[in-house]
Every structure is written in C-alpha cells, then in structure tokens.
PDB file of N, CA and C in Angstrom:
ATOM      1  N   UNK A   1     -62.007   0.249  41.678  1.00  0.00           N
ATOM      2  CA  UNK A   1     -61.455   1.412  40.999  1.00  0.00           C
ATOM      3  C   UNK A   1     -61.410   1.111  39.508  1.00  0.00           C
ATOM      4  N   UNK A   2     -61.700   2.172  38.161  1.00  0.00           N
ATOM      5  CA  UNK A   2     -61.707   1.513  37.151  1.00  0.00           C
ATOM      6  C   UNK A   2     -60.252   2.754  36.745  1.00  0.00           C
ATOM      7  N   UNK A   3     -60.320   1.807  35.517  1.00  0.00           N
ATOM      8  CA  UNK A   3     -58.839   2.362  34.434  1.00  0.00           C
ATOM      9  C   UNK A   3     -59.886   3.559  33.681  1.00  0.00           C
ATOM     10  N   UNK A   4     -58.934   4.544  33.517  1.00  0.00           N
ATOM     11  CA  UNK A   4     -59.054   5.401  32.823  1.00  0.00           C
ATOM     12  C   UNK A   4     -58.404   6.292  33.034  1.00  0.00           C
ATOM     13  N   UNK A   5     -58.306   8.374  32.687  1.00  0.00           N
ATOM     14  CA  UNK A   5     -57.841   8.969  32.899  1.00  0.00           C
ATOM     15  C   UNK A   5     -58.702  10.155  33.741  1.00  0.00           C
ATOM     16  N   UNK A   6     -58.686  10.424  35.389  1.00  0.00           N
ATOM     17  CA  UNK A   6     -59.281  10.734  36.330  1.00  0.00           C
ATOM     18  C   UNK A   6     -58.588  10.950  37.180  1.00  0.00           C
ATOM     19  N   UNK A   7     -58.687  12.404  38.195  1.00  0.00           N
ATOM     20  CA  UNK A   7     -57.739  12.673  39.116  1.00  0.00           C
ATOM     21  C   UNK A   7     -57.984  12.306  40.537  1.00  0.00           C
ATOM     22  N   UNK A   8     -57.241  12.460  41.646  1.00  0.00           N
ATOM     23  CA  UNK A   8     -57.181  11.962  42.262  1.00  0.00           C
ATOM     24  C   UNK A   8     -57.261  12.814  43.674  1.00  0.00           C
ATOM     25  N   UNK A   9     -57.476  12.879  44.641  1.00  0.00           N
ATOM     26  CA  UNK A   9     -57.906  13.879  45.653  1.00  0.00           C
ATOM     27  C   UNK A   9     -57.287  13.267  46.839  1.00  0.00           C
ATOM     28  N   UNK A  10     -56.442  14.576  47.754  1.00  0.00           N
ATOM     29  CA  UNK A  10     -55.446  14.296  48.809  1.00  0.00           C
ATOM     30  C   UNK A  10     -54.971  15.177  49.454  1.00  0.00           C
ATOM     31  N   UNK A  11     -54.608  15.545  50.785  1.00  0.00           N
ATOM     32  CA  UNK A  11     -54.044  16.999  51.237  1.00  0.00           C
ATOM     33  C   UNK A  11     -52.912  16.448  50.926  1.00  0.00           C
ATOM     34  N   UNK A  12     -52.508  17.770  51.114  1.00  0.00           N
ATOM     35  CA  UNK A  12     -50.959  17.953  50.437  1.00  0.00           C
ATOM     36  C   UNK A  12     -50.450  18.856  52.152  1.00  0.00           C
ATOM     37  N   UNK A  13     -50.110  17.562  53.072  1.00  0.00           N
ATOM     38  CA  UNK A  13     -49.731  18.185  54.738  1.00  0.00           C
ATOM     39  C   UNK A  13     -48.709  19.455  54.612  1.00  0.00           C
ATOM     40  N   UNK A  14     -47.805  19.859  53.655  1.00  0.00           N
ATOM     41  CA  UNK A  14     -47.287  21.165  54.119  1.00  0.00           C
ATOM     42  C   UNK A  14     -48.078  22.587  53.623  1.00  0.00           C
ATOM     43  N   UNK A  15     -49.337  22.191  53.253  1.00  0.00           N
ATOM     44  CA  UNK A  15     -50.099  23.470  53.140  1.00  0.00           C
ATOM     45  C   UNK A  15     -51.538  22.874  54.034  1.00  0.00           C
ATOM     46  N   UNK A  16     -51.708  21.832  54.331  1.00  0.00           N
ATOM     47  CA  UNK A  16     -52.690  21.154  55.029  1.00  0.00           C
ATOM     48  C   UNK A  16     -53.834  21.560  54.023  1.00  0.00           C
ATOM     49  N   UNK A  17     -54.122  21.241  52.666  1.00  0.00           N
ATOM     50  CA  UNK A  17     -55.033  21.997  51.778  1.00  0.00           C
ATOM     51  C   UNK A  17     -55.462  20.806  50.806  1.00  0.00           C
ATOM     52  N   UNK A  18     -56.712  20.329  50.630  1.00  0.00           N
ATOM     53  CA  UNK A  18     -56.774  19.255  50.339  1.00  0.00           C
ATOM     54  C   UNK A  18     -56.527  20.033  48.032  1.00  0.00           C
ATOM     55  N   UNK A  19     -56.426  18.719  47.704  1.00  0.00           N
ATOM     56  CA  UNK A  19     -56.165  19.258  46.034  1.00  0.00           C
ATOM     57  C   UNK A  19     -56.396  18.150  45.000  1.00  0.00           C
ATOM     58  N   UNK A  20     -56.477  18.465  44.265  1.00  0.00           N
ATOM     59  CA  UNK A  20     -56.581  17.151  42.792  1.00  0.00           C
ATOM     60  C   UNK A  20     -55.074  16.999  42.293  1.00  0.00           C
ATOM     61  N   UNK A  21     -54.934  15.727  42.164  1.00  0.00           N
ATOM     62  CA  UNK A  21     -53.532  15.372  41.521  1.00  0.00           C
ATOM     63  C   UNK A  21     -53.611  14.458  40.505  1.00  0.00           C
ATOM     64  N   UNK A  22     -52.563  14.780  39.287  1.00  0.00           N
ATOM     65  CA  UNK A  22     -52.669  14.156  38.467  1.00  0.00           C
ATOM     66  C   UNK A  22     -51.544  12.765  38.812  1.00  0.00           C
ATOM     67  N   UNK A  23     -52.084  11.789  39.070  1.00  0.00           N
ATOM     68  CA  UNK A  23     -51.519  10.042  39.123  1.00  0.00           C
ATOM     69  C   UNK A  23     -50.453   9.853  38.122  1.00  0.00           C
ATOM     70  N   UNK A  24     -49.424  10.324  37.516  1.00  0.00           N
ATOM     71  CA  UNK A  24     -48.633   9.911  36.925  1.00  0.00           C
ATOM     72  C   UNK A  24     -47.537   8.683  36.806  1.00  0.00           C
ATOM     73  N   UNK A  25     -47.127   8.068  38.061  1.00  0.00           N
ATOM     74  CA  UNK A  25     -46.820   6.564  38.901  1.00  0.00           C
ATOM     75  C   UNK A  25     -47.549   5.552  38.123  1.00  0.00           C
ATOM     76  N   UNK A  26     -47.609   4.581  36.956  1.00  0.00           N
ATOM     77  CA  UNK A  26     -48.249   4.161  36.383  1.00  0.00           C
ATOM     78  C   UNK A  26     -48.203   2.776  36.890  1.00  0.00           C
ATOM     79  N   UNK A  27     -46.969   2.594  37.391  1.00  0.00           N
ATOM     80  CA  UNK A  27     -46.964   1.280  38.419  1.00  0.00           C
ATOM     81  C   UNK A  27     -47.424   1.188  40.069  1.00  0.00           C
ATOM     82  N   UNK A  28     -47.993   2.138  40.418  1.00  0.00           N
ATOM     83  CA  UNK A  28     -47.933   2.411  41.172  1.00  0.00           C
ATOM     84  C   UNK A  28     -50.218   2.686  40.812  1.00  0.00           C
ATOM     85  N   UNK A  29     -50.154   3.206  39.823  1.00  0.00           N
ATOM     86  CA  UNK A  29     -51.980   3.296  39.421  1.00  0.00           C
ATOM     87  C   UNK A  29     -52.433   1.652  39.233  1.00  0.00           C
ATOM     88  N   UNK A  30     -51.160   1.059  38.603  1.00  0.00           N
ATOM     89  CA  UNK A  30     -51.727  -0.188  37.936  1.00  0.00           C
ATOM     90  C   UNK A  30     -51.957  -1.047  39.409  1.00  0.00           C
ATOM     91  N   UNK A  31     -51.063  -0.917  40.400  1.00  0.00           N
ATOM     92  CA  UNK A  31     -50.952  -1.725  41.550  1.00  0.00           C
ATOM     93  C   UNK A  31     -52.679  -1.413  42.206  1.00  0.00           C
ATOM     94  N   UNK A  32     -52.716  -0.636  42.390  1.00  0.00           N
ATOM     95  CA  UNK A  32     -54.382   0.099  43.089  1.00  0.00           C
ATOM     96  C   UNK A  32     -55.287  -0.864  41.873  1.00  0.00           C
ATOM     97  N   UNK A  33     -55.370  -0.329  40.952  1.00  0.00           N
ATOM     98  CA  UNK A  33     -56.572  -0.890  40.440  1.00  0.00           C
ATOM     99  C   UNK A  33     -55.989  -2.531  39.782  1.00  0.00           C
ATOM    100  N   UNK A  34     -55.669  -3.129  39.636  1.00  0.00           N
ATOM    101  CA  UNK A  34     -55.143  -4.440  39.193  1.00  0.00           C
ATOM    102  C   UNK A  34     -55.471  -5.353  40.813  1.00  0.00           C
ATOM    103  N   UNK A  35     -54.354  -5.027  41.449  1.00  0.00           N
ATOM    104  CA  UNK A  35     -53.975  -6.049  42.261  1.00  0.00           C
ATOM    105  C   UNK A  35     -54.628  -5.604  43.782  1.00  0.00           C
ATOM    106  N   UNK A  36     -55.491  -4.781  43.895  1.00  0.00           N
ATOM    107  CA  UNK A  36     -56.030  -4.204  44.930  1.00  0.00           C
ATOM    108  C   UNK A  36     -55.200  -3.787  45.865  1.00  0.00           C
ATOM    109  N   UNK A  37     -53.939  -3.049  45.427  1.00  0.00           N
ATOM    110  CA  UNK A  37     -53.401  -2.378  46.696  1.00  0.00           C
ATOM    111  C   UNK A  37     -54.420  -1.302  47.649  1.00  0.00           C
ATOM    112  N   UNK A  38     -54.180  -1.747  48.854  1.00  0.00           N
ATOM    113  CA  UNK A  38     -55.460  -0.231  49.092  1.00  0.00           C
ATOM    114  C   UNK A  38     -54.948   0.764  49.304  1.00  0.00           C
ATOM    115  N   UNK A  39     -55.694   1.961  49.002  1.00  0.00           N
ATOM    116  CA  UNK A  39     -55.949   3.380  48.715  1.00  0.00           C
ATOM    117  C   UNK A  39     -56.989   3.732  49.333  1.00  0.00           C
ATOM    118  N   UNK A  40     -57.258   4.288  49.982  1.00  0.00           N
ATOM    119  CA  UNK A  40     -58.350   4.921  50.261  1.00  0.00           C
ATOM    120  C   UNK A  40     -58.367   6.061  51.472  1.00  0.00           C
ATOM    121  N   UNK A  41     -59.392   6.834  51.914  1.00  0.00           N
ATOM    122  CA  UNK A  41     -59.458   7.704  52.221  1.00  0.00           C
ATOM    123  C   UNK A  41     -58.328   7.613  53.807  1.00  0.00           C
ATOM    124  N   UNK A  42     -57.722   8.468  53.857  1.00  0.00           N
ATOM    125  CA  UNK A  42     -56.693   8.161  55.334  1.00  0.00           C
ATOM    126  C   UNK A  42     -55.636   7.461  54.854  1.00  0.00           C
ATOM    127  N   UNK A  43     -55.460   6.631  53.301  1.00  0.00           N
ATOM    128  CA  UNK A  43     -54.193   6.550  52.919  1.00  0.00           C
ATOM    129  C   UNK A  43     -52.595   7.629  52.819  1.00  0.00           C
ATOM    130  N   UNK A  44     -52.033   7.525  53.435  1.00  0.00           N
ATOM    131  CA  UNK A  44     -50.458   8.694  53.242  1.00  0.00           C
ATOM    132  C   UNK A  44     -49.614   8.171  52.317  1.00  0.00           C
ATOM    133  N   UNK A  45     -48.754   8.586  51.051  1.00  0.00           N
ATOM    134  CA  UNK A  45     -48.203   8.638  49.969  1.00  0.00           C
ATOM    135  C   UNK A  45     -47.159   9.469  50.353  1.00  0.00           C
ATOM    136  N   UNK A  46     -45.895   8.553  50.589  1.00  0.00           N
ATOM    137  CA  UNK A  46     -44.469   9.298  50.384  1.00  0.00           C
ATOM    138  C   UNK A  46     -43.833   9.155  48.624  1.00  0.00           C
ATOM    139  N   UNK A  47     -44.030  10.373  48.153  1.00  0.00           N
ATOM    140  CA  UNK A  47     -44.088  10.578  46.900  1.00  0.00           C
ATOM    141  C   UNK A  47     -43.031  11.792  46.297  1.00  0.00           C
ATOM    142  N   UNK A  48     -42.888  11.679  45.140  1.00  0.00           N
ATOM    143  CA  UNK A  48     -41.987  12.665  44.273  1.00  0.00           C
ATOM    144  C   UNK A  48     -43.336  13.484  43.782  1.00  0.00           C
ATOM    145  N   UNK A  49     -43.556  14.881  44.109  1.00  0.00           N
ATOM    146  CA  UNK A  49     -44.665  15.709  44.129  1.00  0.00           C
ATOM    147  C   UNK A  49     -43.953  16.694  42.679  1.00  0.00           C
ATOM    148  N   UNK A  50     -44.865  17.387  42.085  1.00  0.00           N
ATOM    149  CA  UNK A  50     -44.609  18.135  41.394  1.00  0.00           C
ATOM    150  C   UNK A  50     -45.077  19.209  41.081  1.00  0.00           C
ATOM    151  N   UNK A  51     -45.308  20.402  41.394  1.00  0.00           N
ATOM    152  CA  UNK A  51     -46.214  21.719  41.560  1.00  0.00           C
ATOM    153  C   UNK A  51     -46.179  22.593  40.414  1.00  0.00           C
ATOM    154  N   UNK A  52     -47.164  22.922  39.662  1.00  0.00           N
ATOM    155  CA  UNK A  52     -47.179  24.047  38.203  1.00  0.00           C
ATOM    156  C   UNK A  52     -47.265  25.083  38.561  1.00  0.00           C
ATOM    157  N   UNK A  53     -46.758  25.636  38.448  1.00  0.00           N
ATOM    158  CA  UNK A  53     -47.049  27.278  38.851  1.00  0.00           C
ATOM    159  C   UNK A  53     -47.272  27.988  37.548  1.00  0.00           C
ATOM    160  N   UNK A  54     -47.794  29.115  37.910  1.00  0.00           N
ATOM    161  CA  UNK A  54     -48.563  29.935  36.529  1.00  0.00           C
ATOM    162  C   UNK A  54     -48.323  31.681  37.297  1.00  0.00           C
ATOM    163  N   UNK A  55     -48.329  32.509  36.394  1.00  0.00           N
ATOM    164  CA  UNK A  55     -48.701  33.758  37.178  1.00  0.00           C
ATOM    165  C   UNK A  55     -50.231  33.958  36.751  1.00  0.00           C
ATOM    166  N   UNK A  56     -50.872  34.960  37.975  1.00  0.00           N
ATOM    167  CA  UNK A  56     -52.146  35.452  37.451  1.00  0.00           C
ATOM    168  C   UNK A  56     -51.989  36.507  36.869  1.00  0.00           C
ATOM    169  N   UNK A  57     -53.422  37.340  36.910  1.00  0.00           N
ATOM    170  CA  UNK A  57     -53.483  38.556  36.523  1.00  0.00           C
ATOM    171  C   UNK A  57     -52.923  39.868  37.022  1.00  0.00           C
ATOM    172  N   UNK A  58     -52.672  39.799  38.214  1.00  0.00           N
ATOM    173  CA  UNK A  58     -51.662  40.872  39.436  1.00  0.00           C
ATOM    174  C   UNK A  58     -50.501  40.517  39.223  1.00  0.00           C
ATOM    175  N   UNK A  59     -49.761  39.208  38.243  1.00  0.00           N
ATOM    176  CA  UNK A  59     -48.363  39.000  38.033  1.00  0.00           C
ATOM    177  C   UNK A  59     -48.052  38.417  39.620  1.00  0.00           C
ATOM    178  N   UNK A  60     -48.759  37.619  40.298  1.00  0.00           N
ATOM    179  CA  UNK A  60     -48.281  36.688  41.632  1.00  0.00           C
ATOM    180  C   UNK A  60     -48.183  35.190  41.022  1.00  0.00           C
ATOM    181  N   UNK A  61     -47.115  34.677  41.408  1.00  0.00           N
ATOM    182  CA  UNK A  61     -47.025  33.204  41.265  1.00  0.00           C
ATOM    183  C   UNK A  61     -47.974  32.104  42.264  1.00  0.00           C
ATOM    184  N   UNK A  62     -49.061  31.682  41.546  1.00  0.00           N
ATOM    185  CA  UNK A  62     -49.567  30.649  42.102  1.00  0.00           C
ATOM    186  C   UNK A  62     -49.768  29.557  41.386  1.00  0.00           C
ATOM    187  N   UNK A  63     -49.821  28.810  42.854  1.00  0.00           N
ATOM    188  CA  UNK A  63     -49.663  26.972  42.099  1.00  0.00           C
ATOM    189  C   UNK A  63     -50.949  26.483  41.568  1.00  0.00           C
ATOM    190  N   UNK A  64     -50.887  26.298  40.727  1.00  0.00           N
ATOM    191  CA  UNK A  64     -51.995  25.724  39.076  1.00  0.00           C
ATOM    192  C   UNK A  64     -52.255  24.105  39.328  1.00  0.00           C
ATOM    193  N   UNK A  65     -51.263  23.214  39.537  1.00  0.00           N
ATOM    194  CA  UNK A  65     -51.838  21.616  39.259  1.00  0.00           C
ATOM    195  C   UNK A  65     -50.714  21.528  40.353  1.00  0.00           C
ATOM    196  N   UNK A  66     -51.022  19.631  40.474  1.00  0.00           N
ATOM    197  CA  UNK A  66     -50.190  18.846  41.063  1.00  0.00           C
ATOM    198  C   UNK A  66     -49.862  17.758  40.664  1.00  0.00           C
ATOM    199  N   UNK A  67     -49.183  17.163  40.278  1.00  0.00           N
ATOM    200  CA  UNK A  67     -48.607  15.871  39.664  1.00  0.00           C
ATOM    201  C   UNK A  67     -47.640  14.720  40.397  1.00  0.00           C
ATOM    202  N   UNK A  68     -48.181  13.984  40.570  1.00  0.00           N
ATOM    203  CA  UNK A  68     -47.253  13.017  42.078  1.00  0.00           C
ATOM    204  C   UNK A  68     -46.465  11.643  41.107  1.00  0.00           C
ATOM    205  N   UNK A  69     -45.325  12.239  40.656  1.00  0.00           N
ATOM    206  CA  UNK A  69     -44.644  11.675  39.784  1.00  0.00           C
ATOM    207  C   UNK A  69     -44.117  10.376  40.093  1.00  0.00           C
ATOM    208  N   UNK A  70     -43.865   9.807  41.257  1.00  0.00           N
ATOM    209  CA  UNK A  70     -43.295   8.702  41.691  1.00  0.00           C
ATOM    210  C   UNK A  70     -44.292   8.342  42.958  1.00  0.00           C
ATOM    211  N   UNK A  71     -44.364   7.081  43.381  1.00  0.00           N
ATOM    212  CA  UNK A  71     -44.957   6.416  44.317  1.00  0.00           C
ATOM    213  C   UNK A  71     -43.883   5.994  45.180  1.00  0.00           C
ATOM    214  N   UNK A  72     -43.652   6.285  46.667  1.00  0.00           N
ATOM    215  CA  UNK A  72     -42.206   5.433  47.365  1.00  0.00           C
ATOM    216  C   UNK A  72     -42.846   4.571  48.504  1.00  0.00           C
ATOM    217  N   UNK A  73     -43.700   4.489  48.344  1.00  0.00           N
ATOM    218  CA  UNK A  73     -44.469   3.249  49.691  1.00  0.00           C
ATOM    219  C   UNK A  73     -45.449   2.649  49.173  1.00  0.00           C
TER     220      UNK A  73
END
C-alpha cells in the first residue's frame, strides 16, 4: 500500500451499498501501510462513520461522502 492521499472502498452493511471513504484514522492509515496491518478485501471496520449530506436539485437530502473518522479494531 503506498502513502498518499486516496480513497478507500467498502460497504457500508446498513445500506449494504458498497462506497468510497475518506481514511481520516491516521493511526490507524499509518498501521496498514507502515507495519502491515492487513486490510484487504473481506476486511470489517468497527468505526466512528461520518455521512455529508447535501440537498439536490428537487430539495431531497442525500448522502454526498463518507468519512470513517476513528478506527476501533
């Protein structure tokens, strides 16, 4: 895995909908790529999630990004 700034891809099980998330857990990024924690596909993340919401053009609230602010496993 290299360092840089690149998102990250995962369902999100209470919509069962797979999505891009922005890695914000920096101890938790550094652990994956430093020390080879593994990650990989079929990995599960009990995490502090964070959802953007935006309105569209019909004025409905939908969710825009995802941001997985904390790492807990």
């Amino acid at each position: 895995m290299k360092n840089g700034n690149y998102t990250w891809r995962g369902i999100y099980l209470k919509e069962n909908l797979s999505h891009e998330y922005n890695m914000q857990d920096k101890e938790f990024k550094n652990k994956v790529i430093e020390e080879g924690v593994p990650f990989q596909n079929g990995t599960r993340l009990q995490c502090e999630l964070e959802i953007c919401r935006k309105l569209n053009e019909e004025g409905d609230t939908i969710n825009s990004g995802y941001k997985i602010k904390k790492v807990f496993n």
